[in-house]
C-alpha atoms as a PDB file:
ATOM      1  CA  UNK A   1    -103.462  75.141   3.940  1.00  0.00           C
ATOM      2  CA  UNK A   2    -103.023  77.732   7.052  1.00  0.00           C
ATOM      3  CA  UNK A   3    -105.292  76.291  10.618  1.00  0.00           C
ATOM      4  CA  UNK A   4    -105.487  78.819  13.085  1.00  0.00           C
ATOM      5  CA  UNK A   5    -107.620  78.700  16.325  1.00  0.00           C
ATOM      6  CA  UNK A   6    -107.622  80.313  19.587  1.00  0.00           C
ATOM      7  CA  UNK A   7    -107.324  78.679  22.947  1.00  0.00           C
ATOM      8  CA  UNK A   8    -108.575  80.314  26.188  1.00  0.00           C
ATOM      9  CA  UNK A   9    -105.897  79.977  28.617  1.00  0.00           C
ATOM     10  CA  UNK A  10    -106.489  80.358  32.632  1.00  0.00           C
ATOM     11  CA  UNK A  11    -105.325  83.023  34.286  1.00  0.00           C
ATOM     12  CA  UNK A  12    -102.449  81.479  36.419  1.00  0.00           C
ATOM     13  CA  UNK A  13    -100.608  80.062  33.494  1.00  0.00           C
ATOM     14  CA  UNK A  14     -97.940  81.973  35.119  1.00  0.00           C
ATOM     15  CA  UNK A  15     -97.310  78.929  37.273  1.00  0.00           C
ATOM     16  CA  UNK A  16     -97.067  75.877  35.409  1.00  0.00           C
ATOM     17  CA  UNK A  17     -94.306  74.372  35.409  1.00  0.00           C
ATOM     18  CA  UNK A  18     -92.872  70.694  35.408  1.00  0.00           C
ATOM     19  CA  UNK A  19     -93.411  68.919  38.692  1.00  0.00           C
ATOM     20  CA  UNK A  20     -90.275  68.721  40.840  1.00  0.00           C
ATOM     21  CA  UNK A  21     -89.723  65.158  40.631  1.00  0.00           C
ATOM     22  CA  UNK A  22     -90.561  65.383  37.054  1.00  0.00           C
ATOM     23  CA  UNK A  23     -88.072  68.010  36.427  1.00  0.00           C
ATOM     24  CA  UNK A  24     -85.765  66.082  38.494  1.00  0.00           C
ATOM     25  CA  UNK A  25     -85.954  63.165  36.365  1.00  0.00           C
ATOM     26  CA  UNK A  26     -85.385  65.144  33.271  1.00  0.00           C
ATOM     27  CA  UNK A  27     -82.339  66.704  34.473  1.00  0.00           C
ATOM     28  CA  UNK A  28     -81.039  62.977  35.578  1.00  0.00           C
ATOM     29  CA  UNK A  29     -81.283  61.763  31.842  1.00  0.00           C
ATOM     30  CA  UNK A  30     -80.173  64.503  30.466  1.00  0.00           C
ATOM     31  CA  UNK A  31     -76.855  64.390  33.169  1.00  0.00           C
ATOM     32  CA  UNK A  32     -76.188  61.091  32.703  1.00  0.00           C
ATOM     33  CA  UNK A  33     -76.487  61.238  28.394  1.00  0.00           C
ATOM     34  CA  UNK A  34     -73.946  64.524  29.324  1.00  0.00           C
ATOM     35  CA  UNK A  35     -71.201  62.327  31.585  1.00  0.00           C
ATOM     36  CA  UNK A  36     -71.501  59.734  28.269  1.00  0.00           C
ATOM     37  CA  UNK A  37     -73.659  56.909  29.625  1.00  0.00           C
ATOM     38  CA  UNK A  38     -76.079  55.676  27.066  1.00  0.00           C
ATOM     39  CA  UNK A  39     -79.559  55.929  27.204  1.00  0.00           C
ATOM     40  CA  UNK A  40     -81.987  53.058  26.313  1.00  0.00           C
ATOM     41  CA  UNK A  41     -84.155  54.125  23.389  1.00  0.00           C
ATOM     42  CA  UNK A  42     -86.901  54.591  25.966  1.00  0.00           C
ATOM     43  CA  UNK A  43     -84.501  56.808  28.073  1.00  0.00           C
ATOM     44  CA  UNK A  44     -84.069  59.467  24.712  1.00  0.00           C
ATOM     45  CA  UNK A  45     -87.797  59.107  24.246  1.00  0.00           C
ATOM     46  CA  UNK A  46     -88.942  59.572  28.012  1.00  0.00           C
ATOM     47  CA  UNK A  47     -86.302  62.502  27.731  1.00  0.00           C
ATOM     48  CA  UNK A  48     -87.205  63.723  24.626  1.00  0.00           C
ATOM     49  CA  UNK A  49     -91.156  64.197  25.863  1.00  0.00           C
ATOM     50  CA  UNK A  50     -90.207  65.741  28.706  1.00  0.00           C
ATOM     51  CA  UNK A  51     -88.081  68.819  27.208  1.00  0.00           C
ATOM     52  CA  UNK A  52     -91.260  69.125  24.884  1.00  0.00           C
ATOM     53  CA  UNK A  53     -93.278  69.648  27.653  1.00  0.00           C
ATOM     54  CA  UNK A  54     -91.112  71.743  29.464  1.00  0.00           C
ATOM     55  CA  UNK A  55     -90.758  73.885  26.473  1.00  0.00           C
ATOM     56  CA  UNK A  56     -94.392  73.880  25.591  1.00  0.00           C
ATOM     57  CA  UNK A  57     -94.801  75.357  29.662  1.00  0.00           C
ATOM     58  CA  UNK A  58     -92.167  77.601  28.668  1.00  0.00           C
ATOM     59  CA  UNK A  59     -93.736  78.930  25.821  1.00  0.00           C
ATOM     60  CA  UNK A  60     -97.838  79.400  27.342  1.00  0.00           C
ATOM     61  CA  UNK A  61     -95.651  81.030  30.562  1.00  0.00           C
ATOM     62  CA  UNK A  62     -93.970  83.426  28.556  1.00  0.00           C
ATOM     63  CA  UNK A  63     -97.746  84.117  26.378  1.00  0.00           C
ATOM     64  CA  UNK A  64     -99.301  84.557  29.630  1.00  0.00           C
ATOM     65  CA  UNK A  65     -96.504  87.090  30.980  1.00  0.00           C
ATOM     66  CA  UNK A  66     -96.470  89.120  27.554  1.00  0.00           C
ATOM     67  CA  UNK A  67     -98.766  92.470  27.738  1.00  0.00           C
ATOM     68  CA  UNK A  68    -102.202  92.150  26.046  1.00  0.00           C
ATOM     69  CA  UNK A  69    -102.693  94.011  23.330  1.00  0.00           C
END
């Protein structure tokens, strides 16, 4: 089975992005996981959520920038 819908999105999708402080506390897990200091399991879950996100933004930024057809 195939789902498709369509979502309206606003028209300054251009601008979301991660918070600063929550972008700051991705790129602390992810530098300390880098320099080899483990992670609690809630660390690489917390961590894992937030590249998600950031990717989801990524992706509606990059719809929102693309020409309409």
């Amino acid at each position: 089975m195939v789902l498709t819908f369509e979502v309206d999105l606003p028209d300054d999708l251009a601008r979301f992005r991660l918070p600063q402080a929550v972008s700051a506390r991705l790129q602390d897990l992810l530098d300390r996981q880098e320099s080899g200091q483990p992670l609690t399991q809630q660390e690489r879950d917390e961590a894992q959520g937030l590249v998600n996100l950031a990717d989801l933004l990524t992706l509606l930024r990059l719809r929102a920038e693309r020409p309409s057809r």
